[in-house]
C-alpha atoms as a PDB file:
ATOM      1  CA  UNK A   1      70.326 -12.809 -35.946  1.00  0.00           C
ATOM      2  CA  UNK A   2      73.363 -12.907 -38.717  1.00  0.00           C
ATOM      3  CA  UNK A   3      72.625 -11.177 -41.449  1.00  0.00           C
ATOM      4  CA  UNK A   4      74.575 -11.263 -45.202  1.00  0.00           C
ATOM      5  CA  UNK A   5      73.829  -9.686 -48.144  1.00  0.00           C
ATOM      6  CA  UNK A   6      74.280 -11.292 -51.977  1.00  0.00           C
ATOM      7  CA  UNK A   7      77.232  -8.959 -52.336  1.00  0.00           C
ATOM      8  CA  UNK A   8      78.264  -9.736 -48.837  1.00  0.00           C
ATOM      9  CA  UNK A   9      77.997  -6.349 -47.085  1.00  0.00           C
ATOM     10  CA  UNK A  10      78.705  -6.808 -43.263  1.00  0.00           C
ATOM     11  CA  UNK A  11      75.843  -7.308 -41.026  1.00  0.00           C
ATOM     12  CA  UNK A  12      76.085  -3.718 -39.637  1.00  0.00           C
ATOM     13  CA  UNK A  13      75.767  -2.745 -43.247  1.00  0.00           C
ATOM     14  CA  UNK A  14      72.478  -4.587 -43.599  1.00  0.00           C
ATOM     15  CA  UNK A  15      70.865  -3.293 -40.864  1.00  0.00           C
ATOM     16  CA  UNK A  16      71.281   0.240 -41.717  1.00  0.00           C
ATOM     17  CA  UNK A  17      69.770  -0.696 -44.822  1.00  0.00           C
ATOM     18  CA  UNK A  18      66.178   0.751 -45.380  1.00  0.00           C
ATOM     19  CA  UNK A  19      63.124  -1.035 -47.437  1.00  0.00           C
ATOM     20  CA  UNK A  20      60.323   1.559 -49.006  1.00  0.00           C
ATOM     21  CA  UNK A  21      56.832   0.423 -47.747  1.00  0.00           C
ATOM     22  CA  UNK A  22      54.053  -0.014 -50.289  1.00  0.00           C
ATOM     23  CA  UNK A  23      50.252   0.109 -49.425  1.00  0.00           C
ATOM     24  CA  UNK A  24      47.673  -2.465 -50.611  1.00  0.00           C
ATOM     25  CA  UNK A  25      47.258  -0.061 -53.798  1.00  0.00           C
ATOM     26  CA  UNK A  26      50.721   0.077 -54.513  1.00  0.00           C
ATOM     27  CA  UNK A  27      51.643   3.933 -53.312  1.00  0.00           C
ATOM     28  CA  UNK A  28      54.542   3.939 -51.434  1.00  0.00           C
ATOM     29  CA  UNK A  29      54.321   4.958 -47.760  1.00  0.00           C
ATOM     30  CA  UNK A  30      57.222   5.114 -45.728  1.00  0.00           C
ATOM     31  CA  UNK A  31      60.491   4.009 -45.575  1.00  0.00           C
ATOM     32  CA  UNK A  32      61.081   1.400 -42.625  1.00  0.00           C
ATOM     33  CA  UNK A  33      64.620  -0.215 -41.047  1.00  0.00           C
ATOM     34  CA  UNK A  34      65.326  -3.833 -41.992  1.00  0.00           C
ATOM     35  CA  UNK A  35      64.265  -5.004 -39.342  1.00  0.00           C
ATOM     36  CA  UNK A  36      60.763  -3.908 -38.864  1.00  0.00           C
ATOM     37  CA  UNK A  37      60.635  -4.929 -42.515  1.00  0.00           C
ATOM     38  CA  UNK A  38      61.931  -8.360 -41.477  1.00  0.00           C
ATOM     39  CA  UNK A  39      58.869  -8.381 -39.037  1.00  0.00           C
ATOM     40  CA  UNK A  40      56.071  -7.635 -41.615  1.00  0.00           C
ATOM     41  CA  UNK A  41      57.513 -10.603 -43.554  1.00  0.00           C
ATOM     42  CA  UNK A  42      57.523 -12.995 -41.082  1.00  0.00           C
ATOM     43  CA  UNK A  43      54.153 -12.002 -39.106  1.00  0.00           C
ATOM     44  CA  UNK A  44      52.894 -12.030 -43.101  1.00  0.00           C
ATOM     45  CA  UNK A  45      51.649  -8.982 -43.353  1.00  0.00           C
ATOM     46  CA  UNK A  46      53.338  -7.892 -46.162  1.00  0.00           C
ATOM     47  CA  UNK A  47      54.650  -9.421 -49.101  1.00  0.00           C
ATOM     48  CA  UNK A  48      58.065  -9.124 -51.501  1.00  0.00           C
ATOM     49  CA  UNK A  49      57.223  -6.376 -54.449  1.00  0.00           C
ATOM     50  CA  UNK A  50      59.585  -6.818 -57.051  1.00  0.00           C
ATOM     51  CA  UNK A  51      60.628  -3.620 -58.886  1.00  0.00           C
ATOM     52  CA  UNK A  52      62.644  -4.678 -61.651  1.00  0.00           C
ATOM     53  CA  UNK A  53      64.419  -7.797 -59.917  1.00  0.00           C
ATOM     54  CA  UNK A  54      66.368  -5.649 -57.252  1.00  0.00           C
ATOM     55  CA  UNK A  55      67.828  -8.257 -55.715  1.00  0.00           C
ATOM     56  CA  UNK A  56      67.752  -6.910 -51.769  1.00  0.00           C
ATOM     57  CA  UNK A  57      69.455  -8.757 -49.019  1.00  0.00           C
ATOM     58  CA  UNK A  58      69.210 -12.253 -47.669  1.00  0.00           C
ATOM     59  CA  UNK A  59      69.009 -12.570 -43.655  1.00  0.00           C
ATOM     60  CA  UNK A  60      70.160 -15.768 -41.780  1.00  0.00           C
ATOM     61  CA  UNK A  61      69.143 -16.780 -38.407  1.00  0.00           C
ATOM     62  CA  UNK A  62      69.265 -20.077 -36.775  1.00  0.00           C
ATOM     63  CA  UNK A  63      65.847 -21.508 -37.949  1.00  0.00           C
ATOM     64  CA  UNK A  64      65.368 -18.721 -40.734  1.00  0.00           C
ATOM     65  CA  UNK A  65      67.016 -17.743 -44.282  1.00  0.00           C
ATOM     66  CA  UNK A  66      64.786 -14.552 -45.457  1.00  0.00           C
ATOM     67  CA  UNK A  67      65.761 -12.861 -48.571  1.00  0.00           C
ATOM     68  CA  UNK A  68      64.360  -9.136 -47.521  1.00  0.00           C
ATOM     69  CA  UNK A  69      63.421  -7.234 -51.067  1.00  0.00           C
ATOM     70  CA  UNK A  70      64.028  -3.464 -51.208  1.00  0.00           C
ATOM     71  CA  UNK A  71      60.327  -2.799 -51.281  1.00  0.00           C
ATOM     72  CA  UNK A  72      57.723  -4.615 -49.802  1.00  0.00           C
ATOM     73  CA  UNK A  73      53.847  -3.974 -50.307  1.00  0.00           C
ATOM     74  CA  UNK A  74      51.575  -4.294 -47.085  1.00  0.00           C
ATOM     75  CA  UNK A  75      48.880  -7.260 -47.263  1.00  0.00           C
ATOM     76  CA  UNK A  76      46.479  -5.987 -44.282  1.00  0.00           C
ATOM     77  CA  UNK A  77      44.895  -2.583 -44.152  1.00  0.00           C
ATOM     78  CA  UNK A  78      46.913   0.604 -43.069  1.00  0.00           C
ATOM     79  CA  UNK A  79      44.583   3.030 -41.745  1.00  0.00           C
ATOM     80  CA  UNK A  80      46.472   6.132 -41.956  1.00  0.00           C
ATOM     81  CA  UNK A  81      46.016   8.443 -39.234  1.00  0.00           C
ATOM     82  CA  UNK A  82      44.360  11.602 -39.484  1.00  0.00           C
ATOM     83  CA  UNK A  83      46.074  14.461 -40.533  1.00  0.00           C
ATOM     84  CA  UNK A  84      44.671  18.100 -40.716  1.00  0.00           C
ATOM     85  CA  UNK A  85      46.709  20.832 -42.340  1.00  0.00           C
ATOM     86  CA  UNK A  86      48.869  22.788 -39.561  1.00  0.00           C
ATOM     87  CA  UNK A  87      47.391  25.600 -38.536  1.00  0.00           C
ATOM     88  CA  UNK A  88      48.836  28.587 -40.077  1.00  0.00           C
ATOM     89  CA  UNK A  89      51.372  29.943 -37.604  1.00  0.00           C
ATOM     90  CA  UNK A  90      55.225  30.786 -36.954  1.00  0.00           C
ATOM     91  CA  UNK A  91      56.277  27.575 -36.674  1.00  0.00           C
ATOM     92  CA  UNK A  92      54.707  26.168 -39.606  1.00  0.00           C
ATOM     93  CA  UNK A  93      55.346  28.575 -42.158  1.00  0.00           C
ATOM     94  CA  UNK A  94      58.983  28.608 -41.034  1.00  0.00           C
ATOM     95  CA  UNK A  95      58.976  24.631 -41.468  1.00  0.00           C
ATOM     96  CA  UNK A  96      57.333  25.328 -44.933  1.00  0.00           C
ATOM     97  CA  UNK A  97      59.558  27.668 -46.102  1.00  0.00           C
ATOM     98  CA  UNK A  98      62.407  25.848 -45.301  1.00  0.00           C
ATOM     99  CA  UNK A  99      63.490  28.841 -42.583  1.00  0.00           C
ATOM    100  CA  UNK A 100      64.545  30.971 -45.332  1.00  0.00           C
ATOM    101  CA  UNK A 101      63.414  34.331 -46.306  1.00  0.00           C
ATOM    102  CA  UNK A 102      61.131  34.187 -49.453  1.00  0.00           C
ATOM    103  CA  UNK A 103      62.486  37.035 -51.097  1.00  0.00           C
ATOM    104  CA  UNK A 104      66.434  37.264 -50.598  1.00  0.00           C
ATOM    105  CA  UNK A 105      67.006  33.576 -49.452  1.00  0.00           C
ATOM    106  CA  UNK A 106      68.609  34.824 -46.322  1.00  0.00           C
ATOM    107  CA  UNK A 107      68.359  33.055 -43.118  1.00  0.00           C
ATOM    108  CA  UNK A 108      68.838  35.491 -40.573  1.00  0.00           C
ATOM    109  CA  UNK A 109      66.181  37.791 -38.477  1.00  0.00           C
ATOM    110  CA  UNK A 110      62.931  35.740 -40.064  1.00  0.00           C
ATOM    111  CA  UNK A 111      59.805  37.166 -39.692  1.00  0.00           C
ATOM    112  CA  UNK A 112      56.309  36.334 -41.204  1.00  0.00           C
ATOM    113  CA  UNK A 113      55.164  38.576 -43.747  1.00  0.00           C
ATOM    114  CA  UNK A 114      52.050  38.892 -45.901  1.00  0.00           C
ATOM    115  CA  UNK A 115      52.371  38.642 -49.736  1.00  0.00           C
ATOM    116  CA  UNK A 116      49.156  40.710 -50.096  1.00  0.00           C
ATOM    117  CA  UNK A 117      49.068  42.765 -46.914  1.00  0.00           C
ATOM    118  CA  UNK A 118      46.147  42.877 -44.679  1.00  0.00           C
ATOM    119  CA  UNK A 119      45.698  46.442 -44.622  1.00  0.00           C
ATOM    120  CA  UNK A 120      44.623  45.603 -47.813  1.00  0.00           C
ATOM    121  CA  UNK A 121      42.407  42.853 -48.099  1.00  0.00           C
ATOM    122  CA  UNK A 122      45.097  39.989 -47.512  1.00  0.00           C
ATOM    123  CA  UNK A 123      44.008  36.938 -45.755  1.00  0.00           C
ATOM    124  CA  UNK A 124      46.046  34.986 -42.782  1.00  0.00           C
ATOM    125  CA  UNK A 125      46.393  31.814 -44.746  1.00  0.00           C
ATOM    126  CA  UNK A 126      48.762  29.311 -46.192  1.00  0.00           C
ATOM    127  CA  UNK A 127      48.276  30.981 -49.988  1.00  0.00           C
ATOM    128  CA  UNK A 128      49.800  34.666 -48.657  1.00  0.00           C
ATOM    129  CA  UNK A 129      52.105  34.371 -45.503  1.00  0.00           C
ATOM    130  CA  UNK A 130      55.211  33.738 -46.540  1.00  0.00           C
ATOM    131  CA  UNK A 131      58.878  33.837 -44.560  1.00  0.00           C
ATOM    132  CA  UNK A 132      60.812  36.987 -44.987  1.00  0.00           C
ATOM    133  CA  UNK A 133      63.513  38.624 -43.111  1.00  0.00           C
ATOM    134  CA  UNK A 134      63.848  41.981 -41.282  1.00  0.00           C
ATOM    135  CA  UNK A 135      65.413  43.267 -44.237  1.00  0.00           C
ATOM    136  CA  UNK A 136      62.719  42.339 -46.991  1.00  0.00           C
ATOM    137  CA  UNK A 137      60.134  42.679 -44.710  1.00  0.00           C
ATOM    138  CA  UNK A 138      60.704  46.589 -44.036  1.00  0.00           C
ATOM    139  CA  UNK A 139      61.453  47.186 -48.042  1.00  0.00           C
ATOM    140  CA  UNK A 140      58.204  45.723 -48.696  1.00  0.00           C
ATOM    141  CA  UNK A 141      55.885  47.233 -45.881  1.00  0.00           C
ATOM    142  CA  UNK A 142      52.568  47.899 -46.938  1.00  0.00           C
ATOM    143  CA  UNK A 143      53.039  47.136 -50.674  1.00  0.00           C
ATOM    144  CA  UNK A 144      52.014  44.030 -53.170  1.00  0.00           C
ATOM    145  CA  UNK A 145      55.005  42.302 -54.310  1.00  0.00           C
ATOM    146  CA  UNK A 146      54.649  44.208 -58.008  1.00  0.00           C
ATOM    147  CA  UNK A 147      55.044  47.669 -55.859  1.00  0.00           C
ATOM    148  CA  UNK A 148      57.841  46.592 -54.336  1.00  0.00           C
ATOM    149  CA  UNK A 149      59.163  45.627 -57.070  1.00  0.00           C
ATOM    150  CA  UNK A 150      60.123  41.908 -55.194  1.00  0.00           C
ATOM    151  CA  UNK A 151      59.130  38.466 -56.636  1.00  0.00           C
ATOM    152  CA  UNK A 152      59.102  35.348 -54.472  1.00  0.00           C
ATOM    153  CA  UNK A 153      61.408  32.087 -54.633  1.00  0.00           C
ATOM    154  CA  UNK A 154      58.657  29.674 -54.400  1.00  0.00           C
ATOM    155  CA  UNK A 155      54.921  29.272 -55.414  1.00  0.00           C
ATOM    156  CA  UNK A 156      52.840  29.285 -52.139  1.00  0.00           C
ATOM    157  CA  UNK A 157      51.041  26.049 -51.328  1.00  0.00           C
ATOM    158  CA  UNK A 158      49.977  24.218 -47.881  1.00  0.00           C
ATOM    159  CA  UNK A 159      51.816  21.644 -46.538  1.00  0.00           C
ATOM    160  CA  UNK A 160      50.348  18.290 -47.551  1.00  0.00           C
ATOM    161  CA  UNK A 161      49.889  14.699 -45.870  1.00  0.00           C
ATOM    162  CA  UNK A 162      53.535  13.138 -45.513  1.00  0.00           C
ATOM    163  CA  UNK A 163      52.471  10.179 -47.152  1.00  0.00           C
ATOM    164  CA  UNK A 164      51.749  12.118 -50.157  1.00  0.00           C
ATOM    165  CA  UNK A 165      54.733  14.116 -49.871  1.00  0.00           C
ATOM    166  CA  UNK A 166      56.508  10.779 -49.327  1.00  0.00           C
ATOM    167  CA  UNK A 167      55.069   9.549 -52.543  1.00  0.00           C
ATOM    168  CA  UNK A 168      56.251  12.192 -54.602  1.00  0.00           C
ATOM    169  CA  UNK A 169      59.468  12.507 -53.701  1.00  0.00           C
ATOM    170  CA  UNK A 170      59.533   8.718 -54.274  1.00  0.00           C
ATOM    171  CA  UNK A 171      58.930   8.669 -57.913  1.00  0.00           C
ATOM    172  CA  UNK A 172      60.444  11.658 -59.014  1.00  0.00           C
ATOM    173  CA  UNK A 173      64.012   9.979 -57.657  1.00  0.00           C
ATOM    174  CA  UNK A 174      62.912   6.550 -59.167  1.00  0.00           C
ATOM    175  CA  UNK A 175      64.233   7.953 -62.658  1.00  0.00           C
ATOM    176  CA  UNK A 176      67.545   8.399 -61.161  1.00  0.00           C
ATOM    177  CA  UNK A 177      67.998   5.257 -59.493  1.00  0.00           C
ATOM    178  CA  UNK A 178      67.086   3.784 -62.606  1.00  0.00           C
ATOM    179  CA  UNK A 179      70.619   4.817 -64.652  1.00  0.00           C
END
């Protein structure tokens, strides 16, 4: 398949090209290649969603022209898989917190520490474990932040769906890409 864009990018330049994936009620999913994109065009199961005229890329082939739109909305069904909210372990709350201690922003000798300790009531749960290293960890011991006299970086929350997360970070950029 050759491939050209209106403004005549090279074909390598199209394919590394990404369109954002809309759902049958319009909240954006995913991002996908070109090329899968291509696919859900042609099989028809999704359809052009124009956002403000972008104007996309046109794709020749042999028996083909396809102009491929920078977002595309799905026409069938998308039955998301099932997600469950990670338990609430090492791994995780690293992930979550961006493998970065909460307090000092260091990234060095993590550990896991409780914001409200559990000698004192704290629970193990997504709302109080927080990253923290060695450091912070030990000047904080058995004390509530205000004791310590530490504050976190961040407001504690579980990790959500990636869809959702996708979403989000979709249309707060949308602004920007806007100007």
């Amino acid at each position: 398949m050759r491939s050209q864009a209106v403004t005549n990018p090279t074909s390598r330049q199209v394919l590394e090209q990404s369109v954002v994936v809309f759902s049958q009620n319009y909240l954006p999913l995913c991002r996908v290649n070109i090329k899968r994109a291509i696919v859900l065009l042609v099989t028809e199961k999704a359809e052009p969603l124009d956002m403000l005229s972008e104007v996309g890329w046109m794709v020749y082939s042999p028996s083909l022209v396809l102009h491929v739109p920078k977002h595309i909305r799905l026409k069938i069904a998308s039955f998301e898989r099932t997600w469950k909210v990670p338990p609430v372990n090492r791994r995780e709350v690293l992930k979550r917190d961006h493998y970065t201690c909460q307090y000092c922003g260091s990234s060095k000798h993590l550990t896991l520490d409780h914001v409200i300790p559990r000698s004192r009531g704290g629970l193990h749960t997504w709302d109080n474990v927080v990253t923290a290293c060695e450091r912070c960890n030990s000047k904080k011991g058995d004390k509530t932040l205000h004791e310590a006299g530490m504050q976190l970086r961040h407001k504690l929350k579980a990790p959500i769906h990636p869809t959702i997360a996708f979403a989000e970070k979709f249309w707060t950029e949308q602004p920007k890409s806007l100007e």
